[in-house]
C-alpha atoms as a PDB file:
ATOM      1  CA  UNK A   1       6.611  18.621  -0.317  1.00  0.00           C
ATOM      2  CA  UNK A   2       7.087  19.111   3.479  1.00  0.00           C
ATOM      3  CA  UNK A   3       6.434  15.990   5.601  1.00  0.00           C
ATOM      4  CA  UNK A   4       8.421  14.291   3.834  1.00  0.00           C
ATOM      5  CA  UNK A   5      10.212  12.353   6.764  1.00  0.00           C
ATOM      6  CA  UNK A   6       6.937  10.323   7.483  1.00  0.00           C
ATOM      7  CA  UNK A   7       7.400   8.189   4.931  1.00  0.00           C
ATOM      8  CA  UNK A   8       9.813   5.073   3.922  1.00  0.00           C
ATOM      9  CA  UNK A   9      12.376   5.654   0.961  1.00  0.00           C
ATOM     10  CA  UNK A  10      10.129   3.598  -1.104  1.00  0.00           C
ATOM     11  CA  UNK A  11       7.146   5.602  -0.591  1.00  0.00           C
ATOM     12  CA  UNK A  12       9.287   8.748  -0.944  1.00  0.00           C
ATOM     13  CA  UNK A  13      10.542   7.553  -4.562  1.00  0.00           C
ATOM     14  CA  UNK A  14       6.882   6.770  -5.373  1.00  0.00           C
ATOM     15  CA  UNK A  15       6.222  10.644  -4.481  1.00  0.00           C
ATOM     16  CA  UNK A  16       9.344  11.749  -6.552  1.00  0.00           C
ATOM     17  CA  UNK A  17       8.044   9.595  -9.405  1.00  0.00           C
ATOM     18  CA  UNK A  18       4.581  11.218  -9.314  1.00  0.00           C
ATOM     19  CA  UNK A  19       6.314  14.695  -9.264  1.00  0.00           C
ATOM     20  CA  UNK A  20       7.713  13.815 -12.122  1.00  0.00           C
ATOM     21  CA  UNK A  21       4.892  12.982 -14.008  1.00  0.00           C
ATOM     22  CA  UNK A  22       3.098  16.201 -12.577  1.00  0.00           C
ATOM     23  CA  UNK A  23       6.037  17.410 -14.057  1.00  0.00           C
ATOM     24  CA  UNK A  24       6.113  15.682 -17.604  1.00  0.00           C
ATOM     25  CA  UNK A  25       2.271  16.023 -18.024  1.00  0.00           C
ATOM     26  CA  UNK A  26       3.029  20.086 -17.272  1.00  0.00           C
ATOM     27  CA  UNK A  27       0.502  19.862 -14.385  1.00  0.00           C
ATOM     28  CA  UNK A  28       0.673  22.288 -11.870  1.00  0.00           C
ATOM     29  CA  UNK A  29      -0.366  19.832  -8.934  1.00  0.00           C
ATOM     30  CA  UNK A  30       0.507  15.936  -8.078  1.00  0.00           C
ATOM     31  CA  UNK A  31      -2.495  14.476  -8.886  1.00  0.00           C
ATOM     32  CA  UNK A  32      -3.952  10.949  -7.589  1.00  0.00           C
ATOM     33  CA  UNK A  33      -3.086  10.168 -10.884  1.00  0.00           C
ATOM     34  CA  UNK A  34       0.412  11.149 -10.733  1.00  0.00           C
ATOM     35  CA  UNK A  35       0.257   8.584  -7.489  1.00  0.00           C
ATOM     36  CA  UNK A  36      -0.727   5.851  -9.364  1.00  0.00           C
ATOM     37  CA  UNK A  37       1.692   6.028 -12.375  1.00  0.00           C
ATOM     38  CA  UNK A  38       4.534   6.167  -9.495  1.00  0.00           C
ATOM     39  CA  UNK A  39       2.950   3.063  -7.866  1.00  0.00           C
ATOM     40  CA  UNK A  40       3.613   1.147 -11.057  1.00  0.00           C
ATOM     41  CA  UNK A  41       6.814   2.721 -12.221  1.00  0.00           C
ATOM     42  CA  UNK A  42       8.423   1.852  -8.488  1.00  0.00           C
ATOM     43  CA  UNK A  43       9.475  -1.475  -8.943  1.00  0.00           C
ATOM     44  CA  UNK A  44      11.071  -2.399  -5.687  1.00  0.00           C
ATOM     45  CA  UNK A  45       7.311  -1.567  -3.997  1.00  0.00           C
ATOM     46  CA  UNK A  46       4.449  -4.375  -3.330  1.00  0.00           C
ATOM     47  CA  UNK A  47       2.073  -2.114  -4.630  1.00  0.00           C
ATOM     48  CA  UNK A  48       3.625  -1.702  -7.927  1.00  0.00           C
ATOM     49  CA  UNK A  49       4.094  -5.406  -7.644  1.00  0.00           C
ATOM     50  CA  UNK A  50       0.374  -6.142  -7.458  1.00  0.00           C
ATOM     51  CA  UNK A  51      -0.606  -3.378  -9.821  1.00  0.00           C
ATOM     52  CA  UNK A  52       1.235  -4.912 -12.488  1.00  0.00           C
ATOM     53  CA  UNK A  53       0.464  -8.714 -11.339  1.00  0.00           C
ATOM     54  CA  UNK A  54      -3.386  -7.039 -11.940  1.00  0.00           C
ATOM     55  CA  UNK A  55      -2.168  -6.691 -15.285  1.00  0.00           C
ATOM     56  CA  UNK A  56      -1.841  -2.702 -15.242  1.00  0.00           C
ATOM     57  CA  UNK A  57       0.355  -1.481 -17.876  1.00  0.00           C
ATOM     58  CA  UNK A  58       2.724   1.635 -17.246  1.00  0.00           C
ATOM     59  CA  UNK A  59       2.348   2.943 -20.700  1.00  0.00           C
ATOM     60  CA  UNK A  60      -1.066   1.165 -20.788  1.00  0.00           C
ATOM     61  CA  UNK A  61      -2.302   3.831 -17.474  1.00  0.00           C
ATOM     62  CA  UNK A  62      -0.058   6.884 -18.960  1.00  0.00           C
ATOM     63  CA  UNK A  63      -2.468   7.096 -21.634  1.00  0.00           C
ATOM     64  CA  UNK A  64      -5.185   6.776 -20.172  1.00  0.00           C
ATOM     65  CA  UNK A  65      -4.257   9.688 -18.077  1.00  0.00           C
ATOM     66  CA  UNK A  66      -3.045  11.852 -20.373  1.00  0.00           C
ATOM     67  CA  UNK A  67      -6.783  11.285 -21.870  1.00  0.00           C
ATOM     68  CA  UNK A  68      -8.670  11.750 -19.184  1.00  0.00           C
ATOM     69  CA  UNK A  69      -6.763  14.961 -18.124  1.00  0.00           C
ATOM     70  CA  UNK A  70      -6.745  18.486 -19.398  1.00  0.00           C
ATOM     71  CA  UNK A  71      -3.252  19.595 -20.727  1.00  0.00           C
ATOM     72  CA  UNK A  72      -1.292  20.797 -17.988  1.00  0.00           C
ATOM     73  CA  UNK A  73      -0.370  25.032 -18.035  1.00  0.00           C
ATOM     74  CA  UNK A  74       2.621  24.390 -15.825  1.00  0.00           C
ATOM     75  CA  UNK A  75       5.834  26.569 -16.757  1.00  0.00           C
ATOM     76  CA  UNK A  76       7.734  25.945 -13.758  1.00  0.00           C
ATOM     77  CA  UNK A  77       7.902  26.215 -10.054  1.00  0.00           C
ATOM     78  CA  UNK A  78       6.662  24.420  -7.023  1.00  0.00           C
ATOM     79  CA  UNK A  79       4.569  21.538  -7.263  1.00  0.00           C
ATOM     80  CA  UNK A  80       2.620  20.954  -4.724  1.00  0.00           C
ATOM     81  CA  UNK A  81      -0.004  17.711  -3.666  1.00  0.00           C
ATOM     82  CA  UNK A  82      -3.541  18.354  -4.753  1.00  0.00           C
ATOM     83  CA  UNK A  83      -5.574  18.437  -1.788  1.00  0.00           C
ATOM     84  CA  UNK A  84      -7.459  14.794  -2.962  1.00  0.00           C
ATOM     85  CA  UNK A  85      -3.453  13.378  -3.276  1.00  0.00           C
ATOM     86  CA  UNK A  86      -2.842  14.771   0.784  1.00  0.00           C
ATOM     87  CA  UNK A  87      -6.053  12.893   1.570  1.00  0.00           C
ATOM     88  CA  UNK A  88      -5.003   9.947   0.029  1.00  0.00           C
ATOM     89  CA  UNK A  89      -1.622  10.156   2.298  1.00  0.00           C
ATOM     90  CA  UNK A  90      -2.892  11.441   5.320  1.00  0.00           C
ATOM     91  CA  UNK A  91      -5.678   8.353   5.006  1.00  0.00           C
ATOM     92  CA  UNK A  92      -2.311   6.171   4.315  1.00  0.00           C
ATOM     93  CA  UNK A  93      -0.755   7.296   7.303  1.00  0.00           C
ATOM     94  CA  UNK A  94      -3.677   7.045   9.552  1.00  0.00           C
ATOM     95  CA  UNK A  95      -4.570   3.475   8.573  1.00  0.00           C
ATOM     96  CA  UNK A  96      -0.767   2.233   9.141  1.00  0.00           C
ATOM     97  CA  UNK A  97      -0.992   3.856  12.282  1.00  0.00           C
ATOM     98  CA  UNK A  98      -3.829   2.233  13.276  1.00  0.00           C
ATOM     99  CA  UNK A  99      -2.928  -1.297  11.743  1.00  0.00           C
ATOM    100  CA  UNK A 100       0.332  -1.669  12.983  1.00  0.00           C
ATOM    101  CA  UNK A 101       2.472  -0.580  10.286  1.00  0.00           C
ATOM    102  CA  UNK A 102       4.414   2.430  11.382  1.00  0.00           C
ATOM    103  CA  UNK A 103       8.024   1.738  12.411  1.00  0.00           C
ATOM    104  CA  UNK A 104       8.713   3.192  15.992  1.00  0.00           C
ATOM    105  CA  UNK A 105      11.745   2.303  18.259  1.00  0.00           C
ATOM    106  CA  UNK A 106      10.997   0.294  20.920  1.00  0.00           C
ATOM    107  CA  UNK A 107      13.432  -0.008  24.078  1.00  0.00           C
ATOM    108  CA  UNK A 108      14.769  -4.030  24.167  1.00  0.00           C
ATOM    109  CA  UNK A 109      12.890  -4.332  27.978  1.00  0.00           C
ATOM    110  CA  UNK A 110       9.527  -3.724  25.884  1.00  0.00           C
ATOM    111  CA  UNK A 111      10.357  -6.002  22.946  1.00  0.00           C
ATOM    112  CA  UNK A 112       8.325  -9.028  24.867  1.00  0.00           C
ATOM    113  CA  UNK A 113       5.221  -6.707  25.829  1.00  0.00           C
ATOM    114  CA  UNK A 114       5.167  -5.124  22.565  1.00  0.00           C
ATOM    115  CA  UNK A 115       5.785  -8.782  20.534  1.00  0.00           C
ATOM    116  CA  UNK A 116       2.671  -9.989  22.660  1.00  0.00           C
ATOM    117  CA  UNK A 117       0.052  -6.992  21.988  1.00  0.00           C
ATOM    118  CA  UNK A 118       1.006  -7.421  18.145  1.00  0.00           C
ATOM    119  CA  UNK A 119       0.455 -11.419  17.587  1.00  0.00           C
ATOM    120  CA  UNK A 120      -2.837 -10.360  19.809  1.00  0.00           C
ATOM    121  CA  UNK A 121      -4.112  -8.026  17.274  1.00  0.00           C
ATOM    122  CA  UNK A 122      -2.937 -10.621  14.319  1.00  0.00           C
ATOM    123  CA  UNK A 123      -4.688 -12.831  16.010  1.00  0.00           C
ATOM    124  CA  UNK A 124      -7.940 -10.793  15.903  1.00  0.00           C
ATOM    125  CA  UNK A 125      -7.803 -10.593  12.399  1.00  0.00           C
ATOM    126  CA  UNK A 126      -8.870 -13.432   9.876  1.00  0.00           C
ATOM    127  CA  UNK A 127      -8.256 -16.828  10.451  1.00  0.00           C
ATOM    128  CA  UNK A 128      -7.763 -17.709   7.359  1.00  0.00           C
ATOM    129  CA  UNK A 129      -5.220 -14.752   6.456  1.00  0.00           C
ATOM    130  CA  UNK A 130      -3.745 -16.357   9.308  1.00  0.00           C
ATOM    131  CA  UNK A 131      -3.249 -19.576   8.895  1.00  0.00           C
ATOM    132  CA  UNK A 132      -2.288 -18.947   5.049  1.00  0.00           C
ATOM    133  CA  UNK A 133       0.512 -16.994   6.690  1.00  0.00           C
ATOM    134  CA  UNK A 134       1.375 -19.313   9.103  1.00  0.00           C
ATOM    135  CA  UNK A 135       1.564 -22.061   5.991  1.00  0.00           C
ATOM    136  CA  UNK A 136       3.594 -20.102   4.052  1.00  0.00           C
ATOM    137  CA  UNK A 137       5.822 -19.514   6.804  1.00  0.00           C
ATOM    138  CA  UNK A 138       6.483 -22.600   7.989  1.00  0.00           C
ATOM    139  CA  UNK A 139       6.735 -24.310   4.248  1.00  0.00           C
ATOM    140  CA  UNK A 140       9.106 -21.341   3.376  1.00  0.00           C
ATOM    141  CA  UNK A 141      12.561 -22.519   3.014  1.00  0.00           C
ATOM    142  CA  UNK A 142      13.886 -20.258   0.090  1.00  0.00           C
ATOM    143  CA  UNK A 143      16.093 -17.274   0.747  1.00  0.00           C
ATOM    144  CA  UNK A 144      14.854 -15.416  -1.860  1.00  0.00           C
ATOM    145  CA  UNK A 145      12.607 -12.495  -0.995  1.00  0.00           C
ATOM    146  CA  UNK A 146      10.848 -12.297  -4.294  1.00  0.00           C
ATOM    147  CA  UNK A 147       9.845 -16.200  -3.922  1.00  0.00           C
ATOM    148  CA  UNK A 148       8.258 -15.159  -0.587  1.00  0.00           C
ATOM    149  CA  UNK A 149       6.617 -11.917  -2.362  1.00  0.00           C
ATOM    150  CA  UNK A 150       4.967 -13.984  -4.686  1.00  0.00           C
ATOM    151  CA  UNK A 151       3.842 -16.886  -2.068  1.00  0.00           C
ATOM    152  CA  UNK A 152       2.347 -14.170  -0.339  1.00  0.00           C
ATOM    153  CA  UNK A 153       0.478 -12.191  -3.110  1.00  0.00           C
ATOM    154  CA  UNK A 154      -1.111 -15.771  -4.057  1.00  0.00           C
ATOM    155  CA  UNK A 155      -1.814 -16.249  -0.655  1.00  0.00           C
ATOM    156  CA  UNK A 156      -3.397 -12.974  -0.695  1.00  0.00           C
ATOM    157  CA  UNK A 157      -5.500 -13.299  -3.753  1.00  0.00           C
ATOM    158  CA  UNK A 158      -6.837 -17.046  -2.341  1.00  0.00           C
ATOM    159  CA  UNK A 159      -7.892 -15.198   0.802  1.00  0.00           C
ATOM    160  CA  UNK A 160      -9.801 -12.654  -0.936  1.00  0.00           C
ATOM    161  CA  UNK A 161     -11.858 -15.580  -2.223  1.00  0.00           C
ATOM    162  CA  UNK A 162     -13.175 -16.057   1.243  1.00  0.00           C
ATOM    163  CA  UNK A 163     -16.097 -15.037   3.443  1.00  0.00           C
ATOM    164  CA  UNK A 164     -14.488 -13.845   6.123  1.00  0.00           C
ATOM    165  CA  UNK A 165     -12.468 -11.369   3.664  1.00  0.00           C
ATOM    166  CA  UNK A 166     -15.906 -10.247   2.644  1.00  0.00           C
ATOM    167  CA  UNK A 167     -16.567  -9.755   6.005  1.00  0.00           C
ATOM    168  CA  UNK A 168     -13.361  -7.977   6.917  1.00  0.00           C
ATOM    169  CA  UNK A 169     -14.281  -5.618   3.670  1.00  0.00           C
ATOM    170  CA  UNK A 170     -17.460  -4.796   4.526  1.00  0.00           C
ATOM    171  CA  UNK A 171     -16.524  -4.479   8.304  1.00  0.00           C
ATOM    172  CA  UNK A 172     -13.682  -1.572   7.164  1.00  0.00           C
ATOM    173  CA  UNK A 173     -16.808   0.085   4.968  1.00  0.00           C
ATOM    174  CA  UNK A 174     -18.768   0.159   7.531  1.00  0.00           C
ATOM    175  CA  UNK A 175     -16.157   0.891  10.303  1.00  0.00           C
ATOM    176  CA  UNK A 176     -17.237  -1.795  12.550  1.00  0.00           C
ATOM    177  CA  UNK A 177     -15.257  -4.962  13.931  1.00  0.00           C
ATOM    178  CA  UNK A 178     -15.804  -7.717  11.837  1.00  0.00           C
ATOM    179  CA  UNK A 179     -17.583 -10.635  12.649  1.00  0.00           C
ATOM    180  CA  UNK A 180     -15.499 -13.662  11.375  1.00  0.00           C
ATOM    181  CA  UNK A 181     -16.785 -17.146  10.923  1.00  0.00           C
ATOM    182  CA  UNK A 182     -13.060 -19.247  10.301  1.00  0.00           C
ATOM    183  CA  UNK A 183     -13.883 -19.771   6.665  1.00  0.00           C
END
């Protein structure tokens, strides 16, 4: 799998998992599939966090993939992404791109300018996200990063409960700016 280097460690043990169960499943491809059992299987990862908090089981998802797939005719070789897996990434990479997300260096006499444009876009985002993170922030006093994991995912799962989530959603479906109304 070239492009490898785009990626954080986590997400490139996620991909080595879901080789693995291209592998184990004898599929010739890494399927979206495969993608999903490494979610869960990473544990270290948010994603495999919240996929499990959702109540997905590993063994639970491995059946119902091995189900809902043909048996695999792989004897060996290269496995490659399946073009609907490369989407998935490339969409991955595009969106953290465009949200923020990507690491990049920046030089320390751009640190203020850079710091500024950020909490501007943060702030164009929803209010209540916002000020749940600002909460959570300021009540956090525990060192421990799994405590402030877990704050956040509830955090998370009470601002999905509001409109202007809904309206952030259905903004990013309809790839427009949303419209939000503080509540």
């Amino acid at each position: 799998m070239s492009g490898m280097e785009r990626f954080t460690q986590r997400a490139r043990r996620v991909l080595s998992l879901a080789h693995q169960e291209a592998e184990r499943m004898r599929h010739s491809s890494i399927g979206t599939e495969h993608l999903l059992l490494g979610l869960i299987q990473e544990e270290g990862g948010v994603a495999g966090r919240v996929l499990r908090d959702l109540g997905l089981d590993l063994e639970r998802v491995k059946e119902v993939v091995e189900r809902m797939s043909d048996a695999g005719q792989y004897r060996g070789g290269k496995i490659d992404l399946a073009p609907g897996t490369q989407q998935v990434l490339e969409f991955a990479i595009e969106e953290a791109r465009r949200m923020g997300l990507v690491n990049e260096v920046i030089p320390e006499d751009e640190l203020s300018g850079h710091v500024e444009t950020l909490a501007r876009n943060l702030i164009a985002n929803s209010p209540q996200a916002l000020a749940a993170t600002k909460r959570l922030m300021a009540a956090q006093n525990r060192p421990w990063l799994d405590a402030a994991i877990g704050s956040v995912l509830e955090a998370s799962s009470l601002a999905r409960e509001t409109a202007d989530f809904r309206e952030g959603l259905a903004a990013f479906l309809e790839k427009r700016k949303p419209e939000f109304e503080g509540r």
